[in-house]
C-alpha atoms as a PDB file:
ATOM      1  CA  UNK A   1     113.850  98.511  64.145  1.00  0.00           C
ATOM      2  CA  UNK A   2     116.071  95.272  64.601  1.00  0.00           C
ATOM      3  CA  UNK A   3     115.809  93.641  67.956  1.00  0.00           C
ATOM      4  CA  UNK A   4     119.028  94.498  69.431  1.00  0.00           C
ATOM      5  CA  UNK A   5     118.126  98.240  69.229  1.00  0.00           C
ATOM      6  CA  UNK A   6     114.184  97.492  70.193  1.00  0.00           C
ATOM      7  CA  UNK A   7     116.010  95.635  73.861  1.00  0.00           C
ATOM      8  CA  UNK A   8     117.868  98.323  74.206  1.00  0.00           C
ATOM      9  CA  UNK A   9     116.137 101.295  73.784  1.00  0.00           C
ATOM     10  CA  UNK A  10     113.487  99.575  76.165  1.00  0.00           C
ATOM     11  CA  UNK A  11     116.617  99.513  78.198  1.00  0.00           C
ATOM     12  CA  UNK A  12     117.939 102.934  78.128  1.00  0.00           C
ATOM     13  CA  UNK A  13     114.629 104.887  78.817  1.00  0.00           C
ATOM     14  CA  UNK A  14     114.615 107.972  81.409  1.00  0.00           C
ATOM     15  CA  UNK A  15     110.946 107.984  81.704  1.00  0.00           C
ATOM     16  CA  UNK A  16     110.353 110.734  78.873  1.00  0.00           C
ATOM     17  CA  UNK A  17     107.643 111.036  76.387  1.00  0.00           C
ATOM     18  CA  UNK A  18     108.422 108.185  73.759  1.00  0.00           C
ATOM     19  CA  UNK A  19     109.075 110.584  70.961  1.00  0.00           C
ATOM     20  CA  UNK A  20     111.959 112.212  73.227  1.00  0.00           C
ATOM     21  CA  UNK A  21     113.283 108.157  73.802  1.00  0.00           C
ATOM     22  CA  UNK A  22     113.167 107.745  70.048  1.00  0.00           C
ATOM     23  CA  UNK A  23     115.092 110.886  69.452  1.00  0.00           C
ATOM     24  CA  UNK A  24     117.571 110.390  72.355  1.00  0.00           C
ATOM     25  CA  UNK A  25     118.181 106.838  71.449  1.00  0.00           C
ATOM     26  CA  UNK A  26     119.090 107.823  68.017  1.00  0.00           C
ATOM     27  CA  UNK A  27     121.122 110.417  68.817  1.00  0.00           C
ATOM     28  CA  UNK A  28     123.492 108.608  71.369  1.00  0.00           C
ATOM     29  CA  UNK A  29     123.836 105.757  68.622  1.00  0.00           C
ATOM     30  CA  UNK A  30     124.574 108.547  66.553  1.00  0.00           C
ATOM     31  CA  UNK A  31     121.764 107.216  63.540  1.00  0.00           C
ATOM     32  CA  UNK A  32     119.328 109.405  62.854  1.00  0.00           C
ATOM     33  CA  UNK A  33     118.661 107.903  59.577  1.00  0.00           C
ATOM     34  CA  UNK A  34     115.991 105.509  61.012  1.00  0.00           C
ATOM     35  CA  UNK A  35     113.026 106.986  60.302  1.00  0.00           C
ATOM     36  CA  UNK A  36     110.265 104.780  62.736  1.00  0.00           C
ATOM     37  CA  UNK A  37     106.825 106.526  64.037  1.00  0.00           C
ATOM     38  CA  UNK A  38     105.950 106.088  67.804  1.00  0.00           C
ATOM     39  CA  UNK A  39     103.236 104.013  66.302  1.00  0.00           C
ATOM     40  CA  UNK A  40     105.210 102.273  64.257  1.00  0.00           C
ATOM     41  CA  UNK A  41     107.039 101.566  67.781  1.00  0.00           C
ATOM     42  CA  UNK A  42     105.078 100.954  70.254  1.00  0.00           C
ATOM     43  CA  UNK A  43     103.344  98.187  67.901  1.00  0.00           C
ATOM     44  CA  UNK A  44     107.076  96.776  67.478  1.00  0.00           C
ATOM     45  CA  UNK A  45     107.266  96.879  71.048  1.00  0.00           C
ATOM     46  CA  UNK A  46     104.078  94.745  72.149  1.00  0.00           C
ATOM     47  CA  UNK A  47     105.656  91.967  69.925  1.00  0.00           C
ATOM     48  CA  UNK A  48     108.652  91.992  72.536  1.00  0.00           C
ATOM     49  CA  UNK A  49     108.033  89.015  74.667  1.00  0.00           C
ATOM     50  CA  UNK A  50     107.969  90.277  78.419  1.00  0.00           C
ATOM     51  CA  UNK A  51     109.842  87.286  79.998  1.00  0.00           C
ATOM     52  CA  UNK A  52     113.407  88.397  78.005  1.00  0.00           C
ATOM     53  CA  UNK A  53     113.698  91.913  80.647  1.00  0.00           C
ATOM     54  CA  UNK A  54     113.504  89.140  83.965  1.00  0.00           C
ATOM     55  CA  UNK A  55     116.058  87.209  82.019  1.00  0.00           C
ATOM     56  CA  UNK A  56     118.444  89.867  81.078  1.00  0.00           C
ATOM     57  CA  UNK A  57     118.382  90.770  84.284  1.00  0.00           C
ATOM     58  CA  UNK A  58     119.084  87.830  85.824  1.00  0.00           C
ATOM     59  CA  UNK A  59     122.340  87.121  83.315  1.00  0.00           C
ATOM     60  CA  UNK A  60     123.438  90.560  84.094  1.00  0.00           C
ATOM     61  CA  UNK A  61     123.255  90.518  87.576  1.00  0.00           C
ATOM     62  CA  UNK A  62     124.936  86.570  87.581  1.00  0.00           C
ATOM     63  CA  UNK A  63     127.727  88.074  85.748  1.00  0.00           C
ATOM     64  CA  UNK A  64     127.936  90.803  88.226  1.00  0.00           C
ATOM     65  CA  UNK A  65     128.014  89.230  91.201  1.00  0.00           C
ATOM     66  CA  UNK A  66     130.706  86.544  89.367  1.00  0.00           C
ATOM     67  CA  UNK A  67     133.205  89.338  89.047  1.00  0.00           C
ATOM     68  CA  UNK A  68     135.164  91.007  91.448  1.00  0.00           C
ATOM     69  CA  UNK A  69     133.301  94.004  91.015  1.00  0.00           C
ATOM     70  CA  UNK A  70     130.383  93.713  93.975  1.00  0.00           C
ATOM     71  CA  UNK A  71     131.119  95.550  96.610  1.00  0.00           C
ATOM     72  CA  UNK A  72     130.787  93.750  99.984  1.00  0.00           C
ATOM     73  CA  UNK A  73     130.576  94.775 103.717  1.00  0.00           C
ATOM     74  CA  UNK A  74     133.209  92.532 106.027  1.00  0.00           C
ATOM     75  CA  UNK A  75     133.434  89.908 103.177  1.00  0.00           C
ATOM     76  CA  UNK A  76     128.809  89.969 103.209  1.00  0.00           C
ATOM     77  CA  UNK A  77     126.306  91.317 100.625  1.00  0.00           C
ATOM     78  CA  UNK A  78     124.386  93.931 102.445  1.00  0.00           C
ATOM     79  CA  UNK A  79     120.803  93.309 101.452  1.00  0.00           C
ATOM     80  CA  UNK A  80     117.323  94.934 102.505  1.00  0.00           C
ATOM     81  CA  UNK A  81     113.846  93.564 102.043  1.00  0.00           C
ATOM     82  CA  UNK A  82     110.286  95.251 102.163  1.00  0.00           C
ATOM     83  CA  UNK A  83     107.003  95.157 101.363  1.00  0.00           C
ATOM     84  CA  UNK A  84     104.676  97.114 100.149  1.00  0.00           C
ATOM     85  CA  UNK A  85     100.875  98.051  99.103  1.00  0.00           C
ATOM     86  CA  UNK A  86     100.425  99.626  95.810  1.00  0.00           C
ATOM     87  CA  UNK A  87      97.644 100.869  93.443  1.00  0.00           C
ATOM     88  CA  UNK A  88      97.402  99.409  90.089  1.00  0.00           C
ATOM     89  CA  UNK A  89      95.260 100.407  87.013  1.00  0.00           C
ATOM     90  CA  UNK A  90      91.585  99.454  87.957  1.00  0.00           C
ATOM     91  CA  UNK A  91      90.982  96.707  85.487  1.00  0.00           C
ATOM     92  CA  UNK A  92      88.341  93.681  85.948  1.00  0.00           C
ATOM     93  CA  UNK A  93      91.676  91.454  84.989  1.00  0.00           C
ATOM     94  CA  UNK A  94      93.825  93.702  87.781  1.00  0.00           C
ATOM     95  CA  UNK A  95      90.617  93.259  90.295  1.00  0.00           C
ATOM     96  CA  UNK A  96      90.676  89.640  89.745  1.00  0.00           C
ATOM     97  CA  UNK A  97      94.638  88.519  89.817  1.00  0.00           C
ATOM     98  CA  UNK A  98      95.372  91.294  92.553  1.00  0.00           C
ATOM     99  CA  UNK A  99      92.311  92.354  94.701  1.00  0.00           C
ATOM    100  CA  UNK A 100      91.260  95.621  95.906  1.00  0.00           C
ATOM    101  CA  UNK A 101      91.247  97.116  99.347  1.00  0.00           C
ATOM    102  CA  UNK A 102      87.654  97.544 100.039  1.00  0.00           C
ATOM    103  CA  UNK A 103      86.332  97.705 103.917  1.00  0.00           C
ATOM    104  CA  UNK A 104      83.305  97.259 105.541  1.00  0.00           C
ATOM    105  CA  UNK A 105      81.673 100.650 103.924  1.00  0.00           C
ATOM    106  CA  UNK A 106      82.776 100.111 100.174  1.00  0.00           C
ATOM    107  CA  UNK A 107      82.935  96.625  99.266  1.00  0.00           C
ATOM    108  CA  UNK A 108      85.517  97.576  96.161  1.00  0.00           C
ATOM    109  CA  UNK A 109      88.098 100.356  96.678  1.00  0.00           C
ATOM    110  CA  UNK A 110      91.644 100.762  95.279  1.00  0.00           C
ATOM    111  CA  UNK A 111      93.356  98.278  92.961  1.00  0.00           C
ATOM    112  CA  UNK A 112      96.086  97.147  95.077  1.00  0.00           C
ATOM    113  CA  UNK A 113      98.955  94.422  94.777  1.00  0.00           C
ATOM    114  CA  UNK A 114     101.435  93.809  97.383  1.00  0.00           C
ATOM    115  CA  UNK A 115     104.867  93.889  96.167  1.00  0.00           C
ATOM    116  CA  UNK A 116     108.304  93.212  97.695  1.00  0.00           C
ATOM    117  CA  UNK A 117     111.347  93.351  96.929  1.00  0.00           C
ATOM    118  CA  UNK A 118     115.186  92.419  98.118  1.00  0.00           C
ATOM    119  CA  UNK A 119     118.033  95.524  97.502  1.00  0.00           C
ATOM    120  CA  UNK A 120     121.123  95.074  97.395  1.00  0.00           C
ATOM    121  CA  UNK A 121     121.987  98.227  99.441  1.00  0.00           C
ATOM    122  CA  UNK A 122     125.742  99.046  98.249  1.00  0.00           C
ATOM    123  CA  UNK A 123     125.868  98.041  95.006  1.00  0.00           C
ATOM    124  CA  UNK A 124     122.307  99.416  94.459  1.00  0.00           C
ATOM    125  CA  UNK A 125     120.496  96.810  92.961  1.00  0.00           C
ATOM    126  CA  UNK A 126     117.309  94.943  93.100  1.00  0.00           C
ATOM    127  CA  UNK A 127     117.908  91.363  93.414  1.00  0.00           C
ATOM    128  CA  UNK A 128     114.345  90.168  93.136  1.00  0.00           C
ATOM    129  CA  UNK A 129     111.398  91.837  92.892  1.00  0.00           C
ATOM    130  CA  UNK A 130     107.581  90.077  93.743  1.00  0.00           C
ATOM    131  CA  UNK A 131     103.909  91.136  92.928  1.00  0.00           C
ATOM    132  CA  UNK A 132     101.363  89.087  94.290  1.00  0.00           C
ATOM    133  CA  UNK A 133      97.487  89.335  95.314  1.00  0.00           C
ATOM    134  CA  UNK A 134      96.751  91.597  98.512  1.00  0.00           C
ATOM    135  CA  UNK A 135      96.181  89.352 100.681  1.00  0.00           C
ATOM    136  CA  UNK A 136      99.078  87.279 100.338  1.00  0.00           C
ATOM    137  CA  UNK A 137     101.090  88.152 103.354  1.00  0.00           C
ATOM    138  CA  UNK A 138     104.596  90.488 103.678  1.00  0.00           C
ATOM    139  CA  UNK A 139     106.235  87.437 105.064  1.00  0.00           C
ATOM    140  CA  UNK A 140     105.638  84.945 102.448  1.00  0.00           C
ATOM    141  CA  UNK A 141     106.615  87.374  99.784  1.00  0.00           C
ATOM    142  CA  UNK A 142     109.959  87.944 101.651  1.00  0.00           C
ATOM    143  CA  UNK A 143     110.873  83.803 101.540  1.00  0.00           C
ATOM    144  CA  UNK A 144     110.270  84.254  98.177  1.00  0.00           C
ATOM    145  CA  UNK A 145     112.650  87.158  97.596  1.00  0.00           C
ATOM    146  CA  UNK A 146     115.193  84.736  99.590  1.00  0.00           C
ATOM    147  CA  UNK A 147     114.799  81.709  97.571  1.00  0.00           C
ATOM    148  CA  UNK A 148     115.337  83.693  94.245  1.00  0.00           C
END
């Protein structure tokens, strides 16, 4: 599968099963002559370095905001920010970068991060998004958000 199609069927996904991505992929590009296994795929896929989807999204999203196209309240971006705790995959290497949110009782509980993000509220997108270690406060995630 060459690149370009590997980005953007990464892209494109609706949060089916991958054989139904494959399939619907295909059949929007209107090729259904490439024959490639889920296996064959997903392997494909892991060879994908992670940093291009912040990067794509950042050059989209510069190009955007460029245009005339953003929509704007009394000449402002309207923007929202907030924070939140969230379970991850109980991992040792999850336990380790994020922390868990154990209590006096149970010494390890959930996997959590603490993630926040800024939203651009009428043009409905997210500007920035961070995930950080629990304990790393709401408010220093949200200076982050700013700065990017």
């Amino acid at each position: 599968m060459p690149l370009k199609d590997m980005l953007l069927c990464c892209l494109s996904k609706k949060g089916l099963t991958t054989t139904f991505e494959l399939r619907n992929y295909f059949k929007v590009k209107r090729d259904l002559s490439i024959q490639l296994s889920v296996q064959g795929y997903l392997q494909q896929r892991k060879c994908l370095n992670p940093e291009i989807f912040p990067y794509l999204n950042r050059e989209y999203l510069m190009d955007f905001y460029h245009s005339d196209e953003p929509t704007l309240w009394e000449g402002y971006l309207l923007i929202a920010i907030d924070g939140s705790k969230v379970e991850v995959p109980n991992s040792k290497e999850n336990r380790e970068t994020f922390g868990n949110s154990g209590n006096q009782h149970f010494k390890t509980g959930q996997v959590q991060a603490l993630v926040s993000g800024v939203y651009d509220i009428l043009n409905h997108f997210y500007l920035d998004i961070e995930i950080e270690h629990i304990s790393v406060s709401e408010n220093e995630l949200a200076k982050r958000n700013l700065k990017h």
